[in-house]
C-alpha atoms as a PDB file:
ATOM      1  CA  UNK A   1      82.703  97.872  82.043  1.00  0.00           C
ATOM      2  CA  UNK A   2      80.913 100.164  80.040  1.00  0.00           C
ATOM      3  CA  UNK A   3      82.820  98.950  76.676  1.00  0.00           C
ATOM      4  CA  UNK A   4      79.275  97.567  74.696  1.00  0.00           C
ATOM      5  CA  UNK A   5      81.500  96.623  71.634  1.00  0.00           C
ATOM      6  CA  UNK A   6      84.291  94.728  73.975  1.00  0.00           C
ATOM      7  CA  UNK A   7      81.279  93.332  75.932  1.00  0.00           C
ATOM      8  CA  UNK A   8      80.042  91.709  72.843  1.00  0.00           C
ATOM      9  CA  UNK A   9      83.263  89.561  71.983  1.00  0.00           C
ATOM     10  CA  UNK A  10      84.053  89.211  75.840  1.00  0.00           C
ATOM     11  CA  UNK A  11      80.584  87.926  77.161  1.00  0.00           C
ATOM     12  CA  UNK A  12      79.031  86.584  73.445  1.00  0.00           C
ATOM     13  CA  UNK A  13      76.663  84.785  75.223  1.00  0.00           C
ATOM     14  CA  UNK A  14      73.039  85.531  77.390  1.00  0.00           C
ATOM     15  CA  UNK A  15      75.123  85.587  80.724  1.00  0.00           C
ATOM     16  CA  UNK A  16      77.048  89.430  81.369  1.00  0.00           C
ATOM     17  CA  UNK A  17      79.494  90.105  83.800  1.00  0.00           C
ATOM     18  CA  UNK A  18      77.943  91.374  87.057  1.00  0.00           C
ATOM     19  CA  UNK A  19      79.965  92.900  90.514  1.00  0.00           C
ATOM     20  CA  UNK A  20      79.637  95.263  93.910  1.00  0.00           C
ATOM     21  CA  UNK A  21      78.633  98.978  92.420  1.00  0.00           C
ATOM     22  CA  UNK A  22      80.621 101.292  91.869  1.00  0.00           C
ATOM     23  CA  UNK A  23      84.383 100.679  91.369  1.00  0.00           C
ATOM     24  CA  UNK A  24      84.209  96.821  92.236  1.00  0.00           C
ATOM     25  CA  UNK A  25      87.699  96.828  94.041  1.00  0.00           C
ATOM     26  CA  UNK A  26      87.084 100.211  96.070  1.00  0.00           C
ATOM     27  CA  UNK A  27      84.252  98.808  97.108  1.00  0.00           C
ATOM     28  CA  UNK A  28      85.367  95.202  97.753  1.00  0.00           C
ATOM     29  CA  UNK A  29      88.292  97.051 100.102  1.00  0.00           C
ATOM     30  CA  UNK A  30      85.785  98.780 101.782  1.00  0.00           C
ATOM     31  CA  UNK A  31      83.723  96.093 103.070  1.00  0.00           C
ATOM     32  CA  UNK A  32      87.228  95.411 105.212  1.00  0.00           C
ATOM     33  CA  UNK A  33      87.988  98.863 106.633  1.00  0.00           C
ATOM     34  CA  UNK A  34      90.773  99.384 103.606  1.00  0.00           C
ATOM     35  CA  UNK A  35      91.436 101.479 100.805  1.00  0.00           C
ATOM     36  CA  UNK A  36      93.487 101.039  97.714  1.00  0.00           C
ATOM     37  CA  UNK A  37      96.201 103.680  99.050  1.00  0.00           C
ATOM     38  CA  UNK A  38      96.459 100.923 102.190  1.00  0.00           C
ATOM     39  CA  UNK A  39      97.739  98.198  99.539  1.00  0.00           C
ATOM     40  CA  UNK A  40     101.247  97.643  99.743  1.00  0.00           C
ATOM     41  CA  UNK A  41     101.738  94.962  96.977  1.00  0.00           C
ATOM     42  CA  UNK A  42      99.309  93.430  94.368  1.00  0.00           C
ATOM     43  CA  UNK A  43      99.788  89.951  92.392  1.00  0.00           C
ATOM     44  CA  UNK A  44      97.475  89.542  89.416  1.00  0.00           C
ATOM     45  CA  UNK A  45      97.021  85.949  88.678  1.00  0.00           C
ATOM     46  CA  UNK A  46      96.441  86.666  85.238  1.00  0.00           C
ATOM     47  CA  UNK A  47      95.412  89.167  82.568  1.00  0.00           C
ATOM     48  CA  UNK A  48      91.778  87.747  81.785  1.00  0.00           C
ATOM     49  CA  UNK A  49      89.603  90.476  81.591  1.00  0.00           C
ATOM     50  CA  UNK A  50      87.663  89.108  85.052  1.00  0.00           C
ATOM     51  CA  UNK A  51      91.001  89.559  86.767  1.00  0.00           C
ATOM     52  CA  UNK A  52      92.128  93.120  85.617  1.00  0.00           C
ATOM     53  CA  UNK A  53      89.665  95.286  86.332  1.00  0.00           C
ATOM     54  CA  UNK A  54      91.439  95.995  89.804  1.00  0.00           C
ATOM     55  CA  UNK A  55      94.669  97.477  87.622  1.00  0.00           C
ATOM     56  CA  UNK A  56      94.302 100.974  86.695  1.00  0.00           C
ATOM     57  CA  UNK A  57      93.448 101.491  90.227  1.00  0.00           C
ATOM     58  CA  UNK A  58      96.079  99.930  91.980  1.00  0.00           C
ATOM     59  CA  UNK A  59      98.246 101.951  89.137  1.00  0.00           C
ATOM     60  CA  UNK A  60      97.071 104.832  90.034  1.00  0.00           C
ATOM     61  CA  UNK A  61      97.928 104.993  93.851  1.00  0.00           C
ATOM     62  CA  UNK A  62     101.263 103.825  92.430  1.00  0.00           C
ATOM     63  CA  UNK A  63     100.801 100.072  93.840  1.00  0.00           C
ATOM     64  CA  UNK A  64     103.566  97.744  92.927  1.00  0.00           C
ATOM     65  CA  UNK A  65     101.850  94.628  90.693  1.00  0.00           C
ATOM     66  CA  UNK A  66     103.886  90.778  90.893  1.00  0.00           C
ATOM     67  CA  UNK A  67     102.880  89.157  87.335  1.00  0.00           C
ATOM     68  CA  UNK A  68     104.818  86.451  85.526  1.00  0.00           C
ATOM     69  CA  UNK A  69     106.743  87.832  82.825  1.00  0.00           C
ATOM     70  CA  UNK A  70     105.416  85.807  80.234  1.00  0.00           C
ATOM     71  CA  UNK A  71     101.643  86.654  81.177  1.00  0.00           C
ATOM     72  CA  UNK A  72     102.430  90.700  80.852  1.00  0.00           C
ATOM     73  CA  UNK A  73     104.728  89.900  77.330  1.00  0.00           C
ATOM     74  CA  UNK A  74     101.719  88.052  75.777  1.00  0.00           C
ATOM     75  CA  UNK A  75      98.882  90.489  76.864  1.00  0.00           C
ATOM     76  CA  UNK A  76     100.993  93.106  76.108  1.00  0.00           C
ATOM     77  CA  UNK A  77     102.108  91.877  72.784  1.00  0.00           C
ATOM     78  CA  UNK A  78      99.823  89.204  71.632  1.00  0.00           C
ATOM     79  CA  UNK A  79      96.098  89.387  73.690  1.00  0.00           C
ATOM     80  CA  UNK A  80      93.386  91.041  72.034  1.00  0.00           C
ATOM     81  CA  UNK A  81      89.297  90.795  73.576  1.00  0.00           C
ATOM     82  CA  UNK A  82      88.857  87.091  71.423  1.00  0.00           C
ATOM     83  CA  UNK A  83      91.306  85.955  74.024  1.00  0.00           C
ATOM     84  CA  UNK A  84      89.481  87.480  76.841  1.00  0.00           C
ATOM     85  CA  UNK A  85      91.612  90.223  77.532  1.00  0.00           C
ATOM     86  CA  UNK A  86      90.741  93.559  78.468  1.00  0.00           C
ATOM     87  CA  UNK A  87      94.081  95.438  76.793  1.00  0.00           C
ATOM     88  CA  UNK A  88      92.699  99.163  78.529  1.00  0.00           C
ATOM     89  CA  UNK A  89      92.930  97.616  81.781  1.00  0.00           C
ATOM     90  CA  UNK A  90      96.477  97.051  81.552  1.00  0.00           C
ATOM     91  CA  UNK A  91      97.952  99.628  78.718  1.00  0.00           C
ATOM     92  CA  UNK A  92      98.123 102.021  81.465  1.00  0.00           C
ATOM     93  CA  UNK A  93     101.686 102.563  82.824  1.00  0.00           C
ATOM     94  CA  UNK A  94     101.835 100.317  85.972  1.00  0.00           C
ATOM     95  CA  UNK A  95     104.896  99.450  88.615  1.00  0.00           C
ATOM     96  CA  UNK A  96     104.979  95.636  87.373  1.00  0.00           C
ATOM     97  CA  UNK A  97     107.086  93.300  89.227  1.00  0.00           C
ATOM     98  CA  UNK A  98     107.852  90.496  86.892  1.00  0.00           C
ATOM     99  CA  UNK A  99     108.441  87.004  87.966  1.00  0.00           C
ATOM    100  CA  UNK A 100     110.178  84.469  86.088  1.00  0.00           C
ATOM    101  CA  UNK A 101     108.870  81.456  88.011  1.00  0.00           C
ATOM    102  CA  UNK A 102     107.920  80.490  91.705  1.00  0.00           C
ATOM    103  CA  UNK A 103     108.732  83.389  94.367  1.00  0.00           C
ATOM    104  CA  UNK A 104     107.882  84.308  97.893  1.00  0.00           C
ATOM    105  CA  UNK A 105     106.636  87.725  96.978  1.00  0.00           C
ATOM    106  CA  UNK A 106     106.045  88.315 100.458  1.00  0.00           C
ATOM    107  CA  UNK A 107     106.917  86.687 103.884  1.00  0.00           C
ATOM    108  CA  UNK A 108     104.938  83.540 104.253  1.00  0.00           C
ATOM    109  CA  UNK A 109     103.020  84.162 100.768  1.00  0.00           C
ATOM    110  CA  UNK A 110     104.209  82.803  97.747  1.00  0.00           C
ATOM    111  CA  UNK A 111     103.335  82.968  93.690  1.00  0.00           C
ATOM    112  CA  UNK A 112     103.487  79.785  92.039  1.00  0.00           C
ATOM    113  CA  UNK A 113     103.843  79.313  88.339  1.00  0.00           C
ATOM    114  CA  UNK A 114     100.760  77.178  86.943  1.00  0.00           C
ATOM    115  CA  UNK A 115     100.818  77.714  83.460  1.00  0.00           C
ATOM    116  CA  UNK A 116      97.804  76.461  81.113  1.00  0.00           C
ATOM    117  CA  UNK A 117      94.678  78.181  81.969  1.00  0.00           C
ATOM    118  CA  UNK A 118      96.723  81.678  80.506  1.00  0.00           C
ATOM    119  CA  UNK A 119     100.653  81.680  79.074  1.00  0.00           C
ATOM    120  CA  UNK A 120     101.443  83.145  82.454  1.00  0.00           C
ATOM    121  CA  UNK A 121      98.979  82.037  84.668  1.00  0.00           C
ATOM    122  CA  UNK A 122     100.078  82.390  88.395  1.00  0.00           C
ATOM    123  CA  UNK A 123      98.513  80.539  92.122  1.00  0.00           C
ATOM    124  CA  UNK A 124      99.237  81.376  95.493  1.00  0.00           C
ATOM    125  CA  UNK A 125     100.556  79.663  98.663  1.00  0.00           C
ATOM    126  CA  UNK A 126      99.645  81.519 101.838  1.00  0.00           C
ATOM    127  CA  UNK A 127     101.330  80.115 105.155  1.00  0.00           C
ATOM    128  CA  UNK A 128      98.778  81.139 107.906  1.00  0.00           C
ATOM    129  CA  UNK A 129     100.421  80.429 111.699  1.00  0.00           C
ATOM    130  CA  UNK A 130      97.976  78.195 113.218  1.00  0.00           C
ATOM    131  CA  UNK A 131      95.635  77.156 110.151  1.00  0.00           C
ATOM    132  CA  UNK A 132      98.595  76.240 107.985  1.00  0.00           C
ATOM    133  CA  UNK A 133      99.030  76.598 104.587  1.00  0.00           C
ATOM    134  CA  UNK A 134      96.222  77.512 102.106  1.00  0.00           C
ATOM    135  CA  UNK A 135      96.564  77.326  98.141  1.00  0.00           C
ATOM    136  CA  UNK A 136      94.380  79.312  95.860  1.00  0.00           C
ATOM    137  CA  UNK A 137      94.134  77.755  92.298  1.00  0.00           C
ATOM    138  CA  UNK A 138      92.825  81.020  91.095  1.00  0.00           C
ATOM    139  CA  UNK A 139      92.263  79.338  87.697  1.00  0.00           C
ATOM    140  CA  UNK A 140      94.313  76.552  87.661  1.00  0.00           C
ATOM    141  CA  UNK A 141      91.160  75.025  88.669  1.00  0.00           C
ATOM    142  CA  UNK A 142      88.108  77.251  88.896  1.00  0.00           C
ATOM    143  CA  UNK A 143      86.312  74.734  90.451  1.00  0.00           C
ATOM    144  CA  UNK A 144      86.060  72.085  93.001  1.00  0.00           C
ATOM    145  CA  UNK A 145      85.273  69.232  90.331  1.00  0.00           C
ATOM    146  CA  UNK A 146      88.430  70.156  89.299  1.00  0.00           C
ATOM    147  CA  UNK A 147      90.485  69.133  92.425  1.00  0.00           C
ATOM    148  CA  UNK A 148      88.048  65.956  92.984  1.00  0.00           C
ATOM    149  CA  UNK A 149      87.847  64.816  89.728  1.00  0.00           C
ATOM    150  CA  UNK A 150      91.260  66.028  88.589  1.00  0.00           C
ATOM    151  CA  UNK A 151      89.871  67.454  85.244  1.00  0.00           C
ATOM    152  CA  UNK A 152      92.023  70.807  84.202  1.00  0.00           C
ATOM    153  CA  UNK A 153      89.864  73.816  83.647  1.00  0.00           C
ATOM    154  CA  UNK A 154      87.824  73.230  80.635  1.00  0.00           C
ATOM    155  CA  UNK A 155      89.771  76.250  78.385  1.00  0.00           C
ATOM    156  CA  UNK A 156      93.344  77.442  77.590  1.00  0.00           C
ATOM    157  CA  UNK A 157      94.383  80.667  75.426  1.00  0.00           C
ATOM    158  CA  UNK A 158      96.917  78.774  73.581  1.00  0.00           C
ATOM    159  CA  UNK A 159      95.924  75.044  72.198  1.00  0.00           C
ATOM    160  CA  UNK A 160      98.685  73.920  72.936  1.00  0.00           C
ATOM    161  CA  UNK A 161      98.738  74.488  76.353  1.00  0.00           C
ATOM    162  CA  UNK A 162      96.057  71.998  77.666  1.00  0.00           C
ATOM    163  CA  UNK A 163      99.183  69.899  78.738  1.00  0.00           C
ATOM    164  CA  UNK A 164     100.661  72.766  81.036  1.00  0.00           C
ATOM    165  CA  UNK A 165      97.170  73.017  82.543  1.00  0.00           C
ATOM    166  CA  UNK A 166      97.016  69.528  83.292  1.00  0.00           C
ATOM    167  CA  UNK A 167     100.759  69.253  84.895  1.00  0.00           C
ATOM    168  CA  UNK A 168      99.701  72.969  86.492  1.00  0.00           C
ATOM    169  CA  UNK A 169      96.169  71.309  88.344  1.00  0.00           C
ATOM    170  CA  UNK A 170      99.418  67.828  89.436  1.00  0.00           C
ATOM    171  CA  UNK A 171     101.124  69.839  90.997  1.00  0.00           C
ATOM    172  CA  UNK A 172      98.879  71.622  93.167  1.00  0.00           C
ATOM    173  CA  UNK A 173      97.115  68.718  94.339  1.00  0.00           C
ATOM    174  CA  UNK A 174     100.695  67.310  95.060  1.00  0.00           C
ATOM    175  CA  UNK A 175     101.569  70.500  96.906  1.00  0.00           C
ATOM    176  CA  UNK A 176      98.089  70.257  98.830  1.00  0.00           C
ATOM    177  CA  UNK A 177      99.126  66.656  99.735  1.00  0.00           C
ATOM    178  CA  UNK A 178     102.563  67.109 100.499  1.00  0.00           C
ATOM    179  CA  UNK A 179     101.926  70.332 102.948  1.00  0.00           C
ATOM    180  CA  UNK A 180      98.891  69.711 103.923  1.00  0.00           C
ATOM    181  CA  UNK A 181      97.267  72.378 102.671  1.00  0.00           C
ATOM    182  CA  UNK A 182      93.630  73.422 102.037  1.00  0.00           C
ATOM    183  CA  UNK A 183      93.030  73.826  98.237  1.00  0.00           C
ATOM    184  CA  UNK A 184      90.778  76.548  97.082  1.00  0.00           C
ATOM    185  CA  UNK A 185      89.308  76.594  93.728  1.00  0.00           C
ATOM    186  CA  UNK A 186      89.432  80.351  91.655  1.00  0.00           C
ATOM    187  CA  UNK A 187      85.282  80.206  91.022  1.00  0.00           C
ATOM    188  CA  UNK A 188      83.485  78.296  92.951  1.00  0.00           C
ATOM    189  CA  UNK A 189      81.013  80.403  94.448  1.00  0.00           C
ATOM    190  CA  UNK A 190      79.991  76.877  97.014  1.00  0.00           C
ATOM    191  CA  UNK A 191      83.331  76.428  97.981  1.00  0.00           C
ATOM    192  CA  UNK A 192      83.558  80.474  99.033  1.00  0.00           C
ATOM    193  CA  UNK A 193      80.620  80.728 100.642  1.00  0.00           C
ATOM    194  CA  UNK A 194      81.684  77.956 102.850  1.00  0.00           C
ATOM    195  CA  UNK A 195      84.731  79.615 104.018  1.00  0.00           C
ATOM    196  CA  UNK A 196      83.705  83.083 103.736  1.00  0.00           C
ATOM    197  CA  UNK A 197      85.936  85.020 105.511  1.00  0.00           C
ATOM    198  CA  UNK A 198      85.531  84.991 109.256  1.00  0.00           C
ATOM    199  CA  UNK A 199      85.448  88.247 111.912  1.00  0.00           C
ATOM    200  CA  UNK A 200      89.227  88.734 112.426  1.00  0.00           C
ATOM    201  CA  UNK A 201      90.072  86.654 109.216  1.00  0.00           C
ATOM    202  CA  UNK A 202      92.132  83.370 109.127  1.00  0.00           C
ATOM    203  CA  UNK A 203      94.935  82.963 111.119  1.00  0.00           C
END
């Protein structure tokens, strides 16, 4: 971002954003052999600033984008940079697939509604055929300490919300228990570096 006024209320503090050069997502894509034009459906968990970025690019090669409908309404009517949006990553006319709740956005890969961390905040369920199901928190719980200790992410946009973030971090460890599944926090650079993607990738 080369915003220094945005920069300022985003990142107030000694620590600034850092990422790959260049365009962070063209570059992430081609560490895997891909390009944006090989993207056949996004899903942005939500609108924080550290999860747009991606969205004028995906835009651009005319990428369809899943996002709960109340996550696009509020940072399209309500989010400003005090928030920790990013409102040019997302002005930008975009194909956005609203969701109004859970939905299998894919076969075998599902959004879930987990509300707290952002108005609209959004996790995934990914059925893999011989490891099983995986969930990624995204921000429903950044980190691990959040699954062992079940302690909800430490902020919320709204006040209010702090209870939706709690019954959001419930219900994914119920899901994990109830499937199975292997939980993956949203920020936990330990936890990714342990199951950094393998040759081939997860099956």
């Amino acid at each position: 971002m080369d915003d220094a006024e945005a920069l300022k209320v985003l990142y107030p503090g000694e620590d600034k954003p850092w990422g790959l050069s260049g365009d962070p997502l063209t570059t992430a894509l081609a560490g895997v052999g891909l390009t944006v034009s090989d993207i056949k459906l996004a899903a942005v968990s939500h609108l924080h600033c550290d999860h747009s970025g991606g969205v004028p690019k995906l835009a651009g090669a005319g990428v369809p984008i899943c996002i709960q409908r109340e996550e696009l309404e509020f940072a399209l009517e309500r989010a400003s940079t005090v928030d920790g949006y990013y409102p040019a990553d997302f002005v930008r006319a975009a194909d956005w697939r609203e969701l109004d709740g859970d939905a299998e956005i894919a076969p075998g890969i599902h959004a879930l509604s987990t509300p707290g961390h952002a108005p609209g905040h959004m996790s995934y369920r990914v059925d893999l055929h011989q490891s099983g199901p995986w969930l990624f928190a995204v921000d429903a719980a950044d980190l691990g300490e959040n699954f062992i200790d079940r302690k909800p992410p430490g902020q919320t946009v709204l006040p209010g919300d702090v209870v939706r973030a709690e019954a959001s971090l419930d219900r994914l460890l119920d899901e994990s228990k109830r499937l199975n599944a292997r939980l993956v926090p949203g920020h936990d650079q330990l936890f990714w570096t342990a199951i950094r993607h393998p040759l081939g990738g997860y099956h």
